[in-house]
Protein backbone atom coordinates (compact mmCIF):
# COMPACT_ATOMS: atom_id res chain seq x y z
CA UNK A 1 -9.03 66.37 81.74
CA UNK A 2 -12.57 66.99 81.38
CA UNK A 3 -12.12 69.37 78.97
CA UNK A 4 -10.09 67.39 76.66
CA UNK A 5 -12.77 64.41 76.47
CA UNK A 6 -15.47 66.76 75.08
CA UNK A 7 -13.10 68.16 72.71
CA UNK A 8 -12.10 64.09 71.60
CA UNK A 9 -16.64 63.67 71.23
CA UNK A 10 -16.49 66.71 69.29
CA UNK A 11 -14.06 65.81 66.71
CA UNK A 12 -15.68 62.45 66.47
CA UNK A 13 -18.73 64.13 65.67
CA UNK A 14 -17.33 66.48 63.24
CA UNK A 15 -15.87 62.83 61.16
CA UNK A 16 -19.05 61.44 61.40
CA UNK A 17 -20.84 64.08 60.19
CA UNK A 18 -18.76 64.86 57.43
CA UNK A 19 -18.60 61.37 56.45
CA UNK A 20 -22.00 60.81 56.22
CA UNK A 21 -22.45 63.70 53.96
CA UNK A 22 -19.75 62.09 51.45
CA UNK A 23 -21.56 59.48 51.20
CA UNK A 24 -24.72 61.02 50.52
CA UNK A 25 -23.39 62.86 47.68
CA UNK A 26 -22.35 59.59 45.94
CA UNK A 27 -25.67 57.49 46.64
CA UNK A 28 -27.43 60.95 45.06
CA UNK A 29 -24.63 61.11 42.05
CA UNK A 30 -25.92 57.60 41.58
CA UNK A 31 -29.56 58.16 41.54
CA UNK A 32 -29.25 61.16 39.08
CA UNK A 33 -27.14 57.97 36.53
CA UNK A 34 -29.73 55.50 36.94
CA UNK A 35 -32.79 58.25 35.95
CA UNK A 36 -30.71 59.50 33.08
CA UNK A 37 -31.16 55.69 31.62
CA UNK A 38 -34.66 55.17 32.80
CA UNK A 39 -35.70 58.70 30.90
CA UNK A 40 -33.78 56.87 27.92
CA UNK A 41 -36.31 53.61 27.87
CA UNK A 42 -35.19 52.51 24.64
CA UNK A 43 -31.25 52.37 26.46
CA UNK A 44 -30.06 53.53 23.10
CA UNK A 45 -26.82 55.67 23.08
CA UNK A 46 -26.72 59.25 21.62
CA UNK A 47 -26.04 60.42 18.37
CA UNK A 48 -22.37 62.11 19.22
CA UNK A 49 -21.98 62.24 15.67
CA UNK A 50 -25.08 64.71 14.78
CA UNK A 51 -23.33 67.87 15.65
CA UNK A 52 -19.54 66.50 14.27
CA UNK A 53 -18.80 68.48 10.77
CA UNK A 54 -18.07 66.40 8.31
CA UNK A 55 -15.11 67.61 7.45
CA UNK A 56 -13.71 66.37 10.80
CA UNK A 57 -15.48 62.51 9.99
CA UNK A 58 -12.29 59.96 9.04
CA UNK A 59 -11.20 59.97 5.29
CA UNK A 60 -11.80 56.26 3.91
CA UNK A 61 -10.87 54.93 0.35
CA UNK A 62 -13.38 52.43 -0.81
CA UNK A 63 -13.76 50.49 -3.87
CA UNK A 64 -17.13 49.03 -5.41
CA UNK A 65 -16.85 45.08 -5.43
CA UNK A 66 -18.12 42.47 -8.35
CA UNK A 67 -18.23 39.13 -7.68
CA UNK A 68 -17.06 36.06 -9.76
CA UNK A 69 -18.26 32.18 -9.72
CA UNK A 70 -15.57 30.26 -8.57
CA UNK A 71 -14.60 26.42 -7.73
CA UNK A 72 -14.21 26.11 -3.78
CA UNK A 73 -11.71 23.34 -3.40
CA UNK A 74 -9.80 21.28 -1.21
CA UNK A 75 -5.94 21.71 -1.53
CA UNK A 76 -3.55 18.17 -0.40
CA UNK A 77 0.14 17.58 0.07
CA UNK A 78 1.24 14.47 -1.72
CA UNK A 79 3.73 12.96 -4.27
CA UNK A 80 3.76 11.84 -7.99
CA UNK A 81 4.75 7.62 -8.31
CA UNK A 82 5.17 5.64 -11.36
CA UNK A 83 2.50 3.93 -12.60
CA UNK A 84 4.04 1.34 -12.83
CA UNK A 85 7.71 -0.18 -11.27
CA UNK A 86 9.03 -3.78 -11.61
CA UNK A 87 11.88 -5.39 -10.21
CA UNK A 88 13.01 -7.76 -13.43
CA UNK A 89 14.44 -10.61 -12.28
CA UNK A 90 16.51 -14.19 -13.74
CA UNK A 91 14.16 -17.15 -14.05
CA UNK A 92 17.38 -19.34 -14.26
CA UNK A 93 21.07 -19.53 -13.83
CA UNK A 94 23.47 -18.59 -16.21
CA UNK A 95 26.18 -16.34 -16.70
CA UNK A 96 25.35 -12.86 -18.44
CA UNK A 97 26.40 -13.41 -22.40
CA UNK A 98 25.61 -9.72 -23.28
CA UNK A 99 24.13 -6.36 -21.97
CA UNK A 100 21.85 -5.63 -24.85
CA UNK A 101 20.07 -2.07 -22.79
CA UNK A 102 21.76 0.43 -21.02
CA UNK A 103 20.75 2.30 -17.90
CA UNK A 104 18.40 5.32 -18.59
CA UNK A 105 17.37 3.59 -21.93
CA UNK A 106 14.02 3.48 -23.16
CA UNK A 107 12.38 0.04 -24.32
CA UNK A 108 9.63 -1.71 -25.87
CA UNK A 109 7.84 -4.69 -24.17
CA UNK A 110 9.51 -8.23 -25.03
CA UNK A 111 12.83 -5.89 -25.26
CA UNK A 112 15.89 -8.19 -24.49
CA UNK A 113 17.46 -6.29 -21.52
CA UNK A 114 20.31 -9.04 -20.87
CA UNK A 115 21.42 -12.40 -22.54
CA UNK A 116 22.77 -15.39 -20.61
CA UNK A 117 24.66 -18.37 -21.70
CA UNK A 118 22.23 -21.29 -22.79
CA UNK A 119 25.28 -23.35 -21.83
CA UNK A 120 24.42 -27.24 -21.91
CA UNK A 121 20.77 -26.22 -22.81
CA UNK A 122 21.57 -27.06 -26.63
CA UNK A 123 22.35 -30.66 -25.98
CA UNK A 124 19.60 -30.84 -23.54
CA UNK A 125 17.29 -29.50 -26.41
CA UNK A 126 18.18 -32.09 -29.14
CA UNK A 127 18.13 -34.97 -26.63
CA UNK A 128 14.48 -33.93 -26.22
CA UNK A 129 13.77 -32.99 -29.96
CA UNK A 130 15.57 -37.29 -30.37
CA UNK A 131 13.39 -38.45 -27.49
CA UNK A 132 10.06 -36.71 -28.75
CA UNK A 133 10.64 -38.11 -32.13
CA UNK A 134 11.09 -41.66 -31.13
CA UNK A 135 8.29 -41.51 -28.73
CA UNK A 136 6.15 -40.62 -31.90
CA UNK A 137 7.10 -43.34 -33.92
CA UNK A 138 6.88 -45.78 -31.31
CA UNK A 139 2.78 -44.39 -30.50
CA UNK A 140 1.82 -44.54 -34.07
CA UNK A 141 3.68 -48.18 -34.69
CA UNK A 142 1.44 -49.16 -31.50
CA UNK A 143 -1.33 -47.26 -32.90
CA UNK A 144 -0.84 -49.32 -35.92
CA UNK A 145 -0.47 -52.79 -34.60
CA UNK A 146 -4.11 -52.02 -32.42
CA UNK A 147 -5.91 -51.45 -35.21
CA UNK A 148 -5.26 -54.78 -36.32
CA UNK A 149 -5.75 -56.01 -32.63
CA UNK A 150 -1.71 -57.39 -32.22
CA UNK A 151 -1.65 -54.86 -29.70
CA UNK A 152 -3.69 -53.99 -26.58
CA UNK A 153 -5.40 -50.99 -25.41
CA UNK A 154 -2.71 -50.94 -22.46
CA UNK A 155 0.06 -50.93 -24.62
CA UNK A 156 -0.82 -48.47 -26.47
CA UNK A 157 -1.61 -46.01 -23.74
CA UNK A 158 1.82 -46.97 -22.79
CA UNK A 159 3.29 -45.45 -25.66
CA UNK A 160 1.13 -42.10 -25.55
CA UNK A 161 2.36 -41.75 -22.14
CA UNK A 162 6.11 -41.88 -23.28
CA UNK A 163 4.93 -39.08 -25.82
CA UNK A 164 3.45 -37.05 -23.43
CA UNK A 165 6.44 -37.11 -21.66
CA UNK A 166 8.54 -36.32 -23.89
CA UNK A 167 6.65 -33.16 -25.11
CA UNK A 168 7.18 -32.00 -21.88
CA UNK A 169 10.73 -32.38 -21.13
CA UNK A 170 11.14 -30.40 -24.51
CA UNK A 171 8.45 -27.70 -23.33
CA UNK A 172 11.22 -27.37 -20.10
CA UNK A 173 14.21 -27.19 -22.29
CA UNK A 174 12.65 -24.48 -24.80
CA UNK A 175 11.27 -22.27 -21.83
CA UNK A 176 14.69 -22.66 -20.21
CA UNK A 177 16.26 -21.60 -23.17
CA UNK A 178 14.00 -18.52 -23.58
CA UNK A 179 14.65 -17.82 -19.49
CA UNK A 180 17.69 -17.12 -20.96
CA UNK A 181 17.06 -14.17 -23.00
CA UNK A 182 15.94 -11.71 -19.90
CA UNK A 183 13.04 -8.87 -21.59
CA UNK A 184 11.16 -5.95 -20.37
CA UNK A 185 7.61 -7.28 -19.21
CA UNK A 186 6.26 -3.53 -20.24
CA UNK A 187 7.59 -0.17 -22.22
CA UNK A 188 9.76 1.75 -20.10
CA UNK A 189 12.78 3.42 -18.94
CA UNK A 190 15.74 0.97 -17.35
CA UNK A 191 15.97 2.73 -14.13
CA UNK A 192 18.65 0.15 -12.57
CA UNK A 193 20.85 -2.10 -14.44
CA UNK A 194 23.37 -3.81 -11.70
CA UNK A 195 25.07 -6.20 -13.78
CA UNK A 196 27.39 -6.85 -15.67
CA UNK A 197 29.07 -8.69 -18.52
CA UNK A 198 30.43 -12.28 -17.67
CA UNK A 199 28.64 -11.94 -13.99
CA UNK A 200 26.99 -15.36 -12.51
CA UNK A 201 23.79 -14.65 -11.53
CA UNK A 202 20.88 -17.23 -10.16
CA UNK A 203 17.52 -17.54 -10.36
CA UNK A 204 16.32 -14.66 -8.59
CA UNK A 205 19.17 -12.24 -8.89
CA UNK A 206 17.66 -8.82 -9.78
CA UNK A 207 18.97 -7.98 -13.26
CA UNK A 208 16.81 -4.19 -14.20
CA UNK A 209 14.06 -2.11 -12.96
CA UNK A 210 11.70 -0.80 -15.61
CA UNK A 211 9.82 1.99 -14.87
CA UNK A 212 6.84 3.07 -16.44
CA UNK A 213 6.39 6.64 -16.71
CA UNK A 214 3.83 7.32 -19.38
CA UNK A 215 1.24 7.57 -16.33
CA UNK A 216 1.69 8.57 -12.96
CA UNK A 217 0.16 7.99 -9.92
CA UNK A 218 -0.43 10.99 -7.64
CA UNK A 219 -0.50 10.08 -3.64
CA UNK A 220 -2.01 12.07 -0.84
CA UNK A 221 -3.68 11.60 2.29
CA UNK A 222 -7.46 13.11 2.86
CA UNK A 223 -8.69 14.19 6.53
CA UNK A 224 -11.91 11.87 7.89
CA UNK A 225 -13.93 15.14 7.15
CA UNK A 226 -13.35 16.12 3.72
CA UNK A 227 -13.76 12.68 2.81
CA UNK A 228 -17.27 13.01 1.98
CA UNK A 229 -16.25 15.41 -0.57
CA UNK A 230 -14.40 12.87 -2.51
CA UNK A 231 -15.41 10.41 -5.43
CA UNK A 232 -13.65 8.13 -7.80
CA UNK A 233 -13.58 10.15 -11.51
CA UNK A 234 -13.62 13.76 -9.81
CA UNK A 235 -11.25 15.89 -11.55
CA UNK A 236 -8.04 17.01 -10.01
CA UNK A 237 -5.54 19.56 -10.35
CA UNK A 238 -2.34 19.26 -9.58
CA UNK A 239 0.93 21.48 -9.24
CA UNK A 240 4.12 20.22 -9.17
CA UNK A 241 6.99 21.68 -7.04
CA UNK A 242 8.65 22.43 -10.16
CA UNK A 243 5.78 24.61 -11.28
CA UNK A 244 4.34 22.46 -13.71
CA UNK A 245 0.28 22.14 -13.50
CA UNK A 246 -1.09 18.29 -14.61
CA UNK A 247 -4.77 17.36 -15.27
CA UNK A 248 -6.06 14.35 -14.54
CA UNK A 249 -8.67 11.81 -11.85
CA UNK A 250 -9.18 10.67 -9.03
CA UNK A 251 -8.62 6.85 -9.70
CA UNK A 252 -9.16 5.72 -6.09
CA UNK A 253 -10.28 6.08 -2.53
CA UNK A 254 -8.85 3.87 0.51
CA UNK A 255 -12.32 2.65 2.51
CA UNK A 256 -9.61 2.16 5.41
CA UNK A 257 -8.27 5.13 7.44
CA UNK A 258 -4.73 4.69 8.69
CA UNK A 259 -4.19 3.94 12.50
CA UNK A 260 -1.88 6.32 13.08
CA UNK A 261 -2.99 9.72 11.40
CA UNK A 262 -6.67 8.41 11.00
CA UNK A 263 -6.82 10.03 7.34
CA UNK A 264 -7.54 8.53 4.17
CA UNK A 265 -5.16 7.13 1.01
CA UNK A 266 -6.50 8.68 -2.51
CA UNK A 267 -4.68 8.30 -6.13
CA UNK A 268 -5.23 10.86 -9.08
CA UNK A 269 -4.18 8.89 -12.56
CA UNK A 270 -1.65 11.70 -14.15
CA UNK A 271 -1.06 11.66 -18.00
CA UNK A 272 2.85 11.65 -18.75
CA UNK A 273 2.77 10.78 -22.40
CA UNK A 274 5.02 13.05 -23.10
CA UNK A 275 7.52 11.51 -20.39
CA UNK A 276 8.53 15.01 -19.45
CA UNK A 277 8.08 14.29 -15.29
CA UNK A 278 10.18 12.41 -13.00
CA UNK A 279 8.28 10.21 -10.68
CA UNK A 280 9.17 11.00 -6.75
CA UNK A 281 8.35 14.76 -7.10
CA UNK A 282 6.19 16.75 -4.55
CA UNK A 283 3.14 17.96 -5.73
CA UNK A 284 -0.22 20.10 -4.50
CA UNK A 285 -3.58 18.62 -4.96
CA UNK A 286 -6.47 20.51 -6.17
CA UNK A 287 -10.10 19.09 -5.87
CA UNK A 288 -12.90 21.31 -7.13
CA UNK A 289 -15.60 20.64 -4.77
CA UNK A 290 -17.84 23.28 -4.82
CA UNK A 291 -19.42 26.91 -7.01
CA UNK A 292 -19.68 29.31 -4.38
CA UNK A 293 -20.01 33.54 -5.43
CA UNK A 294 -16.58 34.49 -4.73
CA UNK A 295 -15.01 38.67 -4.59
CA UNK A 296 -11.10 39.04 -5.51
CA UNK A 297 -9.16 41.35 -2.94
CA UNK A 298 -6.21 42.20 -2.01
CA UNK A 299 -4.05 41.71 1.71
CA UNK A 300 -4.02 45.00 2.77
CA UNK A 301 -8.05 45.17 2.59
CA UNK A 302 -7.85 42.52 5.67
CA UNK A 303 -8.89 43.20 8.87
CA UNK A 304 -9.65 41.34 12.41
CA UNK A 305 -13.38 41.27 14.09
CA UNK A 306 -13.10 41.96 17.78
CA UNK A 307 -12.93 37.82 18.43
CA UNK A 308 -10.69 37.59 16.04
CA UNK A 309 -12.54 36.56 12.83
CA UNK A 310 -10.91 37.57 9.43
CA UNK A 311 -12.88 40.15 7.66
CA UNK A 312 -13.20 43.10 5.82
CA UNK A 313 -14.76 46.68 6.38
CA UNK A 314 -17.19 48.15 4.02
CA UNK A 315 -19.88 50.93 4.50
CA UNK A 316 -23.14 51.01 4.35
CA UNK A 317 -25.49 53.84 2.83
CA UNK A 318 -24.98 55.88 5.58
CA UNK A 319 -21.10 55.79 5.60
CA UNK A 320 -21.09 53.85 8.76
CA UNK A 321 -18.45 50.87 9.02
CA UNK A 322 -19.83 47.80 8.78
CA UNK A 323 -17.80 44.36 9.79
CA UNK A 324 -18.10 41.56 7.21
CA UNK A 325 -16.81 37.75 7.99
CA UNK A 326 -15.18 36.17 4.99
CA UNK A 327 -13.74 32.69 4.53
CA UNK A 328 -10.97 32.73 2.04
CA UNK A 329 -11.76 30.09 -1.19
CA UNK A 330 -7.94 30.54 -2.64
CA UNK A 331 -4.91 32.37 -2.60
CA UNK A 332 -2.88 34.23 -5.04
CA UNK A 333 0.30 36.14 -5.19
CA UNK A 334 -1.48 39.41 -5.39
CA UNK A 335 -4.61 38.50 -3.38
CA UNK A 336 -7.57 36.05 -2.29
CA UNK A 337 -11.04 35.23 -3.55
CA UNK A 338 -12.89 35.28 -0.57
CA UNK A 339 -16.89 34.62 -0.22
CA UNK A 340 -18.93 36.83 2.49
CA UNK A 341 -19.10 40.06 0.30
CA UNK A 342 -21.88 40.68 -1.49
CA UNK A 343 -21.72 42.29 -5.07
CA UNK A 344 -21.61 46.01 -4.97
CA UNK A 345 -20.47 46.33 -1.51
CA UNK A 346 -18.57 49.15 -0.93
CA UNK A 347 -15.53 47.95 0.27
CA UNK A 348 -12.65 50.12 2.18
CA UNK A 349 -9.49 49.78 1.03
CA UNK A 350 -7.46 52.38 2.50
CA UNK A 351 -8.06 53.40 6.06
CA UNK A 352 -9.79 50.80 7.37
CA UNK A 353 -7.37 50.31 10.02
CA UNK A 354 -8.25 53.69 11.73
CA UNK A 355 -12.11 53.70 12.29
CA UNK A 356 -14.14 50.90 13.72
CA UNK A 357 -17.71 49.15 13.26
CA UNK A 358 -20.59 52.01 13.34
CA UNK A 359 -18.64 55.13 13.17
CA UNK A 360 -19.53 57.20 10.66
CA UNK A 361 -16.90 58.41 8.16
CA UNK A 362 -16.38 60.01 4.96
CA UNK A 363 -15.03 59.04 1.68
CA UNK A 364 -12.80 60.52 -1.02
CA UNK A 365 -16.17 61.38 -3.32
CA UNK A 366 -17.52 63.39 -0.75
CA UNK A 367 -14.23 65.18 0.25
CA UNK A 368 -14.02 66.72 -3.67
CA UNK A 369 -17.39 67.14 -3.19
């Protein structure tokens, strides 16, 4: 019994022994790290590429960049609308005579659209034209007799009352006559025309809508921080959905956010004298609001920073990679213009995907080299 309780302290010994020695080795292993870095004071990482051949460095394409003054701007979402778009209506009753216009036509202002009946208006008109005429020669026999004072003052303001009166019952007829003959208020196309012949209609029936398309005026909404940007008379492109581009203004600016998307109302005043656009159609706002040095390239020169910023890769005189930000300015089919690369930068275009910020590579030149 004895015997096997030294043999259990020896074996404890052995564990501890050995154990201690592990542990020794690390704390040393350790040491020997931390000197290497304080015999490197500057902490700055060997050259691993000193002794590489250069034939073995990564094979880059590059291309020599030029840069370009171009118009930063600020691209919208928004719709073309009429300049102008009036509901016609009847001023009176009557029942429709004639349809002088057609749907889709195009008229002149003080155009008759639509006739109506003048029905009893005639006789109404020449009991005023018999009632105006009598009232005249009634004020200027009063007129008459006051000079010679058979007649007072009274009297005769009596009779220029009746006149006045008169005058204006006839005024009524006539414009009730003319309510008659229904016209465009402004040159136009007759967009709606929902009558028709021998239909009763009342004062306020809707008889056309004229549209006036010589002009348009093109919508969108503007975010609270581009606002700034903004001023009435800046010049504005815009591109239809069709694929038509239009010149033209910004005519005006809303001072009043809406509630519920807290952006702004602007209008751009569109030429259409040609009348070649429909009104309703979606279009793309572009507002120049900027110069800025700008470098054209294409998609496949892209690249991602390590946090995710869009960039490219160029090199610098040493053939190292270099990672430069970019902001994009606009889009085409084949490419961007992008600002954040300096003129003569030598940009990689093939490759680029392979070797990473500060290595060291080599490009086609110096491979036929």
């Amino acid at each position: 019994m004895k015997g096997l309780y030294s043999n259990s302290l020896m074996d404890n010994e052995y564990r501890l022994n050995t154990s201690w020695k592990a542990a020794s080795f690390v704390v040393v292993v350790l040491a020997v790290w931390m000197l290497s870095g304080l015999l490197n004071p500057e902490n700055t990482p060997l050259d691993n590429t000193a002794s590489i051949d250069p034939a073995e460095l990564m094979l880059v394409q590059i291309e020599t960049t030029q840069s370009s003054v171009m118009s930063r701007e600020l691209r919208l979402q928004g719709q073309l609308a009429a300049i102008r778009d009036v509901t016609v209506r009847a001023q009176t009753n009557g029942i429709v005579e004639k349809i002088i216009t057609k749907k889709g036509a195009r008229v002149r202002t003080d155009d008759t659209l639509v006739k109506l009946d003048e029905a009893d208006r005639g006789n109404l008109l020449n009991e005023a034209l018999a009632a105006v005429k009598s009232a005249r020669s009634e004020q200027a026999a009063a007129l008459s007799l006051r000079r010679q004072r058979l007649q007072s003052e009274v009297q005769l303001q009596q009779t220029e009352a009746v006149l006045e009166s008169a005058l204006a019952t006839l005024a009524s007829v006539e414009l009730g006559i003319g309510y008659t003959s229904i016209r465009a208020p402004f040159a136009g196309v007759v967009n709606t025309l929902p009558v028709e012949h021998g239909t009763l209609v009342e004062r306020g029936d809707v008889i056309a809508q004229i549209v006036d398309d010589s002009a348009f005026k093109a919508h969108a909404m503007v975010s609270q921080q581009s606002l700034s940007q903004l001023f009435v008379g800046q010049s504005v492109s815009v591109k239809l959905i069709t694929g038509e581009n239009l010149q033209g203004s910004l005519s005006f600016i809303s001072s009043i956010a809406d509630p519920g998307t807290r952006s702004f109302a602007i209008e751009a005043l569109i030429d259409n004298s040609d009348n070649t656009i429909a009104a309703g159609i979606s279009a793309t706002f572009a507002i120049p609001t900027e110069q800025v040095d700008a470098t054209f390239i294409t998609p496949s020169s892209l690249s991602l920073g390590s946090d995710g910023t869009l960039g490219v890769k160029a090199l610098d005189d040493d053939n190292r990679v270099a990672f430069l930000a970019i902001e994009i300015v606009s889009t085409t089919v084949d490419g961007a213009w992008v600002t954040g690369i300096p003129t003569d930068t030598r940009l990689i275009t093939l490759g680029q995907g392979f070797v990473n910020a500060g290595e060291q590579v080599r490009t086609q030149n110096d491979a036929t080299n």
